[in-house]
PDB file of N, CA and C in Angstrom:
ATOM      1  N   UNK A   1       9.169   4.750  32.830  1.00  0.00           N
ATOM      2  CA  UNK A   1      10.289   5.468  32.250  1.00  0.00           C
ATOM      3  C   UNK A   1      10.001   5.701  30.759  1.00  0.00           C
ATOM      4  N   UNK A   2      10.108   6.925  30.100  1.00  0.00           N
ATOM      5  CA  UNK A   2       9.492   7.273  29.021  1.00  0.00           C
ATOM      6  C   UNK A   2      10.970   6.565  28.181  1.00  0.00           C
ATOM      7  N   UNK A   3      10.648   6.564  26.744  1.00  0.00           N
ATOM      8  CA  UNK A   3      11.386   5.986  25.540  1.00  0.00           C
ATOM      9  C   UNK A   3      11.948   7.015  25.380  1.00  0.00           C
ATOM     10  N   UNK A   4      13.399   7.065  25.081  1.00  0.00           N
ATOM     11  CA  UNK A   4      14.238   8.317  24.937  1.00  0.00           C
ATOM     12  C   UNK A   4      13.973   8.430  22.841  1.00  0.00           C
ATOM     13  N   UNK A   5      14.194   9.962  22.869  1.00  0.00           N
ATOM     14  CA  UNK A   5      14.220  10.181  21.349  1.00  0.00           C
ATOM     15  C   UNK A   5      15.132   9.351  20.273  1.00  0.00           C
ATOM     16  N   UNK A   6      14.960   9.391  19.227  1.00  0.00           N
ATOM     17  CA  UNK A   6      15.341   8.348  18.448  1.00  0.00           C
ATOM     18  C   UNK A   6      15.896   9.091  17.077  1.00  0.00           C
ATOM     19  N   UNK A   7      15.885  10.560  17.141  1.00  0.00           N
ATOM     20  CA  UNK A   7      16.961  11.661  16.900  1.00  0.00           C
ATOM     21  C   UNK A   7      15.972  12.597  15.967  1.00  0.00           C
ATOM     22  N   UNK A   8      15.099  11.668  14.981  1.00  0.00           N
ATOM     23  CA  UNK A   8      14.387  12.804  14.508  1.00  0.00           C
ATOM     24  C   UNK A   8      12.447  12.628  14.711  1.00  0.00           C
ATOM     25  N   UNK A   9      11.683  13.554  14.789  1.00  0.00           N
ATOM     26  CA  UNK A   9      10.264  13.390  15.105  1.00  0.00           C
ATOM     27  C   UNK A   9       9.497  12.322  14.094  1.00  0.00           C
ATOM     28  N   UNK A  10       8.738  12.191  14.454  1.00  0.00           N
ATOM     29  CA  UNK A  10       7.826  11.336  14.067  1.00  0.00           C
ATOM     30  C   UNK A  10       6.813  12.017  12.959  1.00  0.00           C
ATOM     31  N   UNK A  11       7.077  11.316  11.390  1.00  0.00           N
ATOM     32  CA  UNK A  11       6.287  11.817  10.754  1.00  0.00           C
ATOM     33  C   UNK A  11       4.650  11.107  10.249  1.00  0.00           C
ATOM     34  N   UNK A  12       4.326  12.456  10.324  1.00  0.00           N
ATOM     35  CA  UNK A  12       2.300  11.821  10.049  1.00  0.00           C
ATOM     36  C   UNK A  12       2.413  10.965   8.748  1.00  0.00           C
ATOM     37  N   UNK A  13       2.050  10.036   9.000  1.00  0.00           N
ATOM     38  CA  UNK A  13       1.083   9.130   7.726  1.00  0.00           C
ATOM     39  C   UNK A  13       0.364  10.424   6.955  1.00  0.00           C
ATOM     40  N   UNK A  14       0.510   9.976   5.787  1.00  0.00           N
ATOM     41  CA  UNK A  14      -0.537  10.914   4.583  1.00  0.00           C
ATOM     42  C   UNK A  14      -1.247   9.428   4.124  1.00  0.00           C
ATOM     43  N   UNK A  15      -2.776   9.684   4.719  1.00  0.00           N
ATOM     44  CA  UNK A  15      -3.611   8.752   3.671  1.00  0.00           C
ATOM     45  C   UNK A  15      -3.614   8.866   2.368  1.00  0.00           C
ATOM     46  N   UNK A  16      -3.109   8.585   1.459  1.00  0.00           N
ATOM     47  CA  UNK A  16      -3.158   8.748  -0.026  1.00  0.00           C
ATOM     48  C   UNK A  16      -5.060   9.047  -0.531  1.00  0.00           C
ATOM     49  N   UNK A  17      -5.569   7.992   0.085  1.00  0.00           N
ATOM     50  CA  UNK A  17      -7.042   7.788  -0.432  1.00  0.00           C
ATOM     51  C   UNK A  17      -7.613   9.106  -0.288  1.00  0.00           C
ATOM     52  N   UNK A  18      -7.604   9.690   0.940  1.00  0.00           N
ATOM     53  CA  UNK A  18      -8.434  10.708   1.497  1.00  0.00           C
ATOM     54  C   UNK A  18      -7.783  11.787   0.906  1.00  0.00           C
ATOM     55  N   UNK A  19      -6.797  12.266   0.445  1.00  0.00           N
ATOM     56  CA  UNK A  19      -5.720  13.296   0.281  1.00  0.00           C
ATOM     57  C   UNK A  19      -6.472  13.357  -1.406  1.00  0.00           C
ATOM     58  N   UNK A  20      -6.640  12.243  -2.378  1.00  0.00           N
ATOM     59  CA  UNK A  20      -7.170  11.739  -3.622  1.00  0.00           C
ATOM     60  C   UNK A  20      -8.247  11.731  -3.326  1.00  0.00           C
ATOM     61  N   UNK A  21      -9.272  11.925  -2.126  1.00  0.00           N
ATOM     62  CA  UNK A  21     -10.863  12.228  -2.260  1.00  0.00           C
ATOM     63  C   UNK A  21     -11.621  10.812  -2.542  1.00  0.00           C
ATOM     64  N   UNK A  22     -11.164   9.596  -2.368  1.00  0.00           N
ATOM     65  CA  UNK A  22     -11.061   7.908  -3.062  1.00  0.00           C
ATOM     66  C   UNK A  22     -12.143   7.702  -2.224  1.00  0.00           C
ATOM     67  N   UNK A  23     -13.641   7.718  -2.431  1.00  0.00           N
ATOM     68  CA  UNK A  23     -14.349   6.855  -1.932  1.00  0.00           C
ATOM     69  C   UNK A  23     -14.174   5.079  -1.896  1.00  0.00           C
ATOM     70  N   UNK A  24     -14.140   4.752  -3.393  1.00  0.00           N
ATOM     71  CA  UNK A  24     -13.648   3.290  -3.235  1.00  0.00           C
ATOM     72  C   UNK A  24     -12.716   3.276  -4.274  1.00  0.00           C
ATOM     73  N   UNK A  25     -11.926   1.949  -4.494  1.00  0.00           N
ATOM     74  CA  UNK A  25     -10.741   1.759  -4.571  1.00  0.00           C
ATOM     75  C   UNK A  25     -11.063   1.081  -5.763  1.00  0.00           C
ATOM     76  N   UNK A  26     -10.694   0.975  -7.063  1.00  0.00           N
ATOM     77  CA  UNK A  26     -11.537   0.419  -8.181  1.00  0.00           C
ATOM     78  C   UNK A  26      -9.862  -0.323  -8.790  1.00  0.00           C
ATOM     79  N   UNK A  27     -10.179  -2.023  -8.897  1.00  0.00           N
ATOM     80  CA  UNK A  27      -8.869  -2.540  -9.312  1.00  0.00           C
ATOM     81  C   UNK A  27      -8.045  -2.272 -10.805  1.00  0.00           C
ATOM     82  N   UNK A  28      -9.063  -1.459 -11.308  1.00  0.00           N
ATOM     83  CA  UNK A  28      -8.671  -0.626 -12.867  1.00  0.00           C
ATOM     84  C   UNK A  28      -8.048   0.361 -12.959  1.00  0.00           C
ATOM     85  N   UNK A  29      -7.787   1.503 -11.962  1.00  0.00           N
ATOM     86  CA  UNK A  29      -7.151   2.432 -11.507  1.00  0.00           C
ATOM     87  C   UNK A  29      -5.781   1.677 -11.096  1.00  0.00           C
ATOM     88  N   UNK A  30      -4.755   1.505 -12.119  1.00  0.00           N
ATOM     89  CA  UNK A  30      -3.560   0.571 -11.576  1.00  0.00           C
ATOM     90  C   UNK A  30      -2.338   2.042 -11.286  1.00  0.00           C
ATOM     91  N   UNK A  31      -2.751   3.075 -11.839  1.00  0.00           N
ATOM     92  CA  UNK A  31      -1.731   4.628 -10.963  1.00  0.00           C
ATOM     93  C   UNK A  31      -1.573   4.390  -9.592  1.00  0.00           C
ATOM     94  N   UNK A  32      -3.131   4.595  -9.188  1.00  0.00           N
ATOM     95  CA  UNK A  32      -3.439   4.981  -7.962  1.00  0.00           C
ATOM     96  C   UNK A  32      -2.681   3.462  -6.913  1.00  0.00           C
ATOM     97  N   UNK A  33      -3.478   2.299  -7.310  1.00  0.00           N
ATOM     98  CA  UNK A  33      -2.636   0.939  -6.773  1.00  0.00           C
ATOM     99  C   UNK A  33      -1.156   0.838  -6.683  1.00  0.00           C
ATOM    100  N   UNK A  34      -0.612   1.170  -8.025  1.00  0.00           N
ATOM    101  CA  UNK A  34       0.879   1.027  -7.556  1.00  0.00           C
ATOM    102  C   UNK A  34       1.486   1.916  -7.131  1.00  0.00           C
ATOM    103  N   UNK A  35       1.240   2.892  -6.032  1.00  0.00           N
ATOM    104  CA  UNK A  35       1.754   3.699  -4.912  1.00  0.00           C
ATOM    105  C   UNK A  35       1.389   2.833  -3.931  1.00  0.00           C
ATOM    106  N   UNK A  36       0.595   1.609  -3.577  1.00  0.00           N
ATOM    107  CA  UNK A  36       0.616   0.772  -2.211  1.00  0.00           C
ATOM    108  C   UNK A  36       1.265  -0.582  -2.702  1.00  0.00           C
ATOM    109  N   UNK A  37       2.253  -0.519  -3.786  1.00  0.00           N
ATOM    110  CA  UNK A  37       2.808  -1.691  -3.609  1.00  0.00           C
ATOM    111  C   UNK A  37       4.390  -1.690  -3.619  1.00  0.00           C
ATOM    112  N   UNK A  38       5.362  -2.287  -3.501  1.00  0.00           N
ATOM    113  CA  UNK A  38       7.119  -2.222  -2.550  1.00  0.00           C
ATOM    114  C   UNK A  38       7.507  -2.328  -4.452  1.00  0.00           C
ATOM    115  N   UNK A  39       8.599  -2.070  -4.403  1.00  0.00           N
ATOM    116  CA  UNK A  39       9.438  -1.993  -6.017  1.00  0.00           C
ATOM    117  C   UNK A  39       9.643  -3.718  -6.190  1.00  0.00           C
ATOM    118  N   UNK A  40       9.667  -4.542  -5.136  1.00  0.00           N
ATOM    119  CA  UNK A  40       9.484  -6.209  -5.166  1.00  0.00           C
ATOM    120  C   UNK A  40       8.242  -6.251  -5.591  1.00  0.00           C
ATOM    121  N   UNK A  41       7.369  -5.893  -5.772  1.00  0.00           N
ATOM    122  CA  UNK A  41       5.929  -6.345  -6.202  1.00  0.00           C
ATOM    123  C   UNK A  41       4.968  -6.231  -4.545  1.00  0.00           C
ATOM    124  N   UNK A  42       5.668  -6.187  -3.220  1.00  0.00           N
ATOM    125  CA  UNK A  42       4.295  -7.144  -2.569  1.00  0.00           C
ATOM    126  C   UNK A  42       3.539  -5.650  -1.675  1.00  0.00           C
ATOM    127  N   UNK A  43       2.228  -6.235  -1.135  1.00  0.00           N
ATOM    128  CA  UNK A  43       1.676  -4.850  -0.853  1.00  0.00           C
ATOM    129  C   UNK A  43       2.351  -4.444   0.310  1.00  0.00           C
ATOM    130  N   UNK A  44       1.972  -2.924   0.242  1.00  0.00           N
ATOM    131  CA  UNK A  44       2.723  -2.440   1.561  1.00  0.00           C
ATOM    132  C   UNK A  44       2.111  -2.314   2.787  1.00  0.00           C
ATOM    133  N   UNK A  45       2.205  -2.276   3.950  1.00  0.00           N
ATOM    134  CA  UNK A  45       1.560  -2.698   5.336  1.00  0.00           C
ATOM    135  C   UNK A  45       0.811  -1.554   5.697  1.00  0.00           C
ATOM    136  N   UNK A  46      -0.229  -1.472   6.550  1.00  0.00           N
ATOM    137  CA  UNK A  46      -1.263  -0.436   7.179  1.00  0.00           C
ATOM    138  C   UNK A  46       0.039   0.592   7.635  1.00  0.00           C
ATOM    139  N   UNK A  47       0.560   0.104   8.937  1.00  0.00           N
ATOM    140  CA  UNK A  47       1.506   1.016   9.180  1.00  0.00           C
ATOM    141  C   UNK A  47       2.294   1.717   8.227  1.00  0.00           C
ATOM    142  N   UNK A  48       2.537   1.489   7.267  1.00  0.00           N
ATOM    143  CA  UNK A  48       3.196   2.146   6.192  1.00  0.00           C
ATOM    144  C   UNK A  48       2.909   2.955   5.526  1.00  0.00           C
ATOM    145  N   UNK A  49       1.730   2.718   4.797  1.00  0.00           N
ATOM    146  CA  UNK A  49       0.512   3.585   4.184  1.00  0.00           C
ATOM    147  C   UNK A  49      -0.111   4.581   4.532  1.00  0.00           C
ATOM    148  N   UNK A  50      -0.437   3.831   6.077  1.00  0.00           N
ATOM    149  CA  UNK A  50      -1.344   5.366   6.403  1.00  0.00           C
ATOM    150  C   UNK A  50      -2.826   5.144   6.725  1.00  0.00           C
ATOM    151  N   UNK A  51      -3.151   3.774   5.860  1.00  0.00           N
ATOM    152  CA  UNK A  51      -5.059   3.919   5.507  1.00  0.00           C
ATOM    153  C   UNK A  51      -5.286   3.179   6.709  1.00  0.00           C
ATOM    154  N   UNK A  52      -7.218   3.249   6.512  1.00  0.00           N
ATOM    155  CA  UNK A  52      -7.820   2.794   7.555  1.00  0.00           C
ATOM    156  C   UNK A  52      -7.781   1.134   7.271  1.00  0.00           C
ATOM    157  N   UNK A  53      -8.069   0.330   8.280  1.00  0.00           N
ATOM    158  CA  UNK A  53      -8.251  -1.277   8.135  1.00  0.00           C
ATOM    159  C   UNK A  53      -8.990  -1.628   7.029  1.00  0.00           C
ATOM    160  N   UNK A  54     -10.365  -0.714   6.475  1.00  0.00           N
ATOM    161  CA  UNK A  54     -11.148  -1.136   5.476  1.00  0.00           C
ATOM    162  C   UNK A  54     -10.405  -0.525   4.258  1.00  0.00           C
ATOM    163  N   UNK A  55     -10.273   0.551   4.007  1.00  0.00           N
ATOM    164  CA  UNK A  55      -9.458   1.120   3.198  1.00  0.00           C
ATOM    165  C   UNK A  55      -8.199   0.262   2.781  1.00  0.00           C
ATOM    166  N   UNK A  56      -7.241  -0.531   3.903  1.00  0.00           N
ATOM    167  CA  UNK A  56      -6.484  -1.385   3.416  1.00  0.00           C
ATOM    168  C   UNK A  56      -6.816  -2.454   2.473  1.00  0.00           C
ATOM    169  N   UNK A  57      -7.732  -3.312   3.565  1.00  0.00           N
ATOM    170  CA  UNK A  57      -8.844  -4.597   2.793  1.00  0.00           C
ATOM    171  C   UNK A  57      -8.720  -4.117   1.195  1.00  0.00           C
ATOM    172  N   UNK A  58      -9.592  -2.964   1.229  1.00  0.00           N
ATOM    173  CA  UNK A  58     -10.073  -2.449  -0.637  1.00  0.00           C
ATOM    174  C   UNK A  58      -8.993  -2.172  -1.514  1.00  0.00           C
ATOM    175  N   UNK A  59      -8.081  -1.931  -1.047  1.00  0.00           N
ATOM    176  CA  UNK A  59      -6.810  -1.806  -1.764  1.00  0.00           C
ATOM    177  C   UNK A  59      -5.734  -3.184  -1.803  1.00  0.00           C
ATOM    178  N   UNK A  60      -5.955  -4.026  -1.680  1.00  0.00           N
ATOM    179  CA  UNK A  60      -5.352  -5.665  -1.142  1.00  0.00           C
ATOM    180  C   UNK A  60      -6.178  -6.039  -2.440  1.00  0.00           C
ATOM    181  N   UNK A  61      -7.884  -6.110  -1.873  1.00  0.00           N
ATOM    182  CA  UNK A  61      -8.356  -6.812  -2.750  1.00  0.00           C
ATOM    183  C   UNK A  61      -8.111  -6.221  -4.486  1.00  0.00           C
ATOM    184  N   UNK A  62      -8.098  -4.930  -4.286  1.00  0.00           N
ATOM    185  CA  UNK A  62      -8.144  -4.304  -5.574  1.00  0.00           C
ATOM    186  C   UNK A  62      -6.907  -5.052  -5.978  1.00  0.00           C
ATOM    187  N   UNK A  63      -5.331  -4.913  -5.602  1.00  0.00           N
ATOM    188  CA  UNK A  63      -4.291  -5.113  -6.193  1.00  0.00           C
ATOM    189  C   UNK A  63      -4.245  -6.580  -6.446  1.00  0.00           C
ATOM    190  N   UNK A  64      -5.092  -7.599  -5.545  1.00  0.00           N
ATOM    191  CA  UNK A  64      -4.760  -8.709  -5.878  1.00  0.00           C
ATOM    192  C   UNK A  64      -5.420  -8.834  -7.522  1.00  0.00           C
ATOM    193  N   UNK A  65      -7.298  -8.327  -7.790  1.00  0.00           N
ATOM    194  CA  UNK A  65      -7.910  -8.186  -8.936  1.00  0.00           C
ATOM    195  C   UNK A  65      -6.993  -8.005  -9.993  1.00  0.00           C
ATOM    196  N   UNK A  66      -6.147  -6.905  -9.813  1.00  0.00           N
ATOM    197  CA  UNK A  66      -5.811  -6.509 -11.056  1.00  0.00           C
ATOM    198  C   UNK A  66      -4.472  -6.921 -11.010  1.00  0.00           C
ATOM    199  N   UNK A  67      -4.096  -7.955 -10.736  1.00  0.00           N
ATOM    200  CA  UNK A  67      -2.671  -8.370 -10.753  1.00  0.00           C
ATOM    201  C   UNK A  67      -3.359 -10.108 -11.462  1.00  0.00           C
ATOM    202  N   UNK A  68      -4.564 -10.723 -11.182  1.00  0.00           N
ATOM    203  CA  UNK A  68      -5.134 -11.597 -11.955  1.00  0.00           C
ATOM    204  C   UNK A  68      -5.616 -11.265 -13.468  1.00  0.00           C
ATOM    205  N   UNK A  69      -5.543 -10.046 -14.286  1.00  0.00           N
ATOM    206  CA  UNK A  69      -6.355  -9.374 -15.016  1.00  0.00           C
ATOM    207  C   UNK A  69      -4.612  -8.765 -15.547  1.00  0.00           C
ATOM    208  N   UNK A  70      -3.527  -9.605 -14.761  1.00  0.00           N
ATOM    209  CA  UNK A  70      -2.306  -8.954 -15.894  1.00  0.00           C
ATOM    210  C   UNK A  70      -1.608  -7.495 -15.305  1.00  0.00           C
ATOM    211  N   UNK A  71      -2.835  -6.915 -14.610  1.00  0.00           N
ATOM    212  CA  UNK A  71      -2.099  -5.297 -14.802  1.00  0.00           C
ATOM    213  C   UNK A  71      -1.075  -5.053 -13.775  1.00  0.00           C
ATOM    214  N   UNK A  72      -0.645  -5.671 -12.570  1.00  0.00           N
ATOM    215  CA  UNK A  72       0.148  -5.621 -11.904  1.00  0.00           C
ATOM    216  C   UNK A  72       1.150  -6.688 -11.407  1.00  0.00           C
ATOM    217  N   UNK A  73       2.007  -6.422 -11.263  1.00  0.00           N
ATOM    218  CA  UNK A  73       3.061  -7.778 -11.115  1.00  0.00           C
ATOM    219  C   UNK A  73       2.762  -8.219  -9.355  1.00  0.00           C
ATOM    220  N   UNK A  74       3.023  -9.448  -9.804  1.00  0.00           N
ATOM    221  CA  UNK A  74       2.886 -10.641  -8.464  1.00  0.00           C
ATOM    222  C   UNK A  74       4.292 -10.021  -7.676  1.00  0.00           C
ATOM    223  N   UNK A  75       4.174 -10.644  -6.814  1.00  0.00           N
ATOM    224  CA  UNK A  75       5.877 -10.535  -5.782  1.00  0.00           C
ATOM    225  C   UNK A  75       6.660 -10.856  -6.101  1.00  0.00           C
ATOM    226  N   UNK A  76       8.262 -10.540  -6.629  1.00  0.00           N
ATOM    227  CA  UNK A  76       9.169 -11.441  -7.021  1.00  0.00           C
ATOM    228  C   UNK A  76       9.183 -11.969  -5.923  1.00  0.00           C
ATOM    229  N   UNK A  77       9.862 -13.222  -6.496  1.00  0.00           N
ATOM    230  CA  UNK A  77      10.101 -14.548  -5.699  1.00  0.00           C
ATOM    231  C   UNK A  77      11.747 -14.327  -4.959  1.00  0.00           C
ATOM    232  N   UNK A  78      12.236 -15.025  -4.202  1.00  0.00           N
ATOM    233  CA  UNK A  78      12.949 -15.323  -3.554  1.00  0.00           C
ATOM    234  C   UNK A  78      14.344 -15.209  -4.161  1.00  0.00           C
ATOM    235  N   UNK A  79      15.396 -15.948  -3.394  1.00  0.00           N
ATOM    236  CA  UNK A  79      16.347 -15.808  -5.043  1.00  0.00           C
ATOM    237  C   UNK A  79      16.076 -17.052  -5.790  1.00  0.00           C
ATOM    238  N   UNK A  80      16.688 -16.889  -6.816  1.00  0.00           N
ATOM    239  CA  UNK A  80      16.753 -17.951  -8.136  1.00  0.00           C
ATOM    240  C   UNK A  80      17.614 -19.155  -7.913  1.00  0.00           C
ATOM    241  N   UNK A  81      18.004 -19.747  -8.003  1.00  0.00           N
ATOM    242  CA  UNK A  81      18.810 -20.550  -7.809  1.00  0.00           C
ATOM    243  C   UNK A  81      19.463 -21.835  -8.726  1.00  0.00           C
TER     244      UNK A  81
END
């Protein structure tokens, strides 16, 4: 039995990387990085994005680099309490 519609179509993922021509993902480029990370700080998921599994990896590792190096914020935390 097929899944009934869910009211509006299904939109394509836009790879950012490929759309930007991004051979690799360089953790100094913090523009390009913070379009894969949530307004909380944390990265955003394959399904979300768009990119390939390796393409994710390089962009993880990149954001974690440059979030050690200052240029991007960690995850906020939880609440405060």
């Amino acid at each position: 039995m097929p899944k009934p519609e869910r009211g509006r179509p299904a939109k394509r993922k836009v790879n950012l990387l490929r759309a930007n021509r991004v051979t690799h993902v360089d953790w100094k480029d913090v523009e390009l990085l913070r379009k894969f990370i949530s307004d909380r700080g944390k990265i955003r998921a394959r399904r979300v994005t768009g990119l390939t599994p390796q393409q994710q990896k390089q962009v993880a590792t990149a954001i974690k680099n440059a979030r050690e190096m200052a240029m991007l914020p960690y995850p906020a935390s939880g609440r405060a309490s």
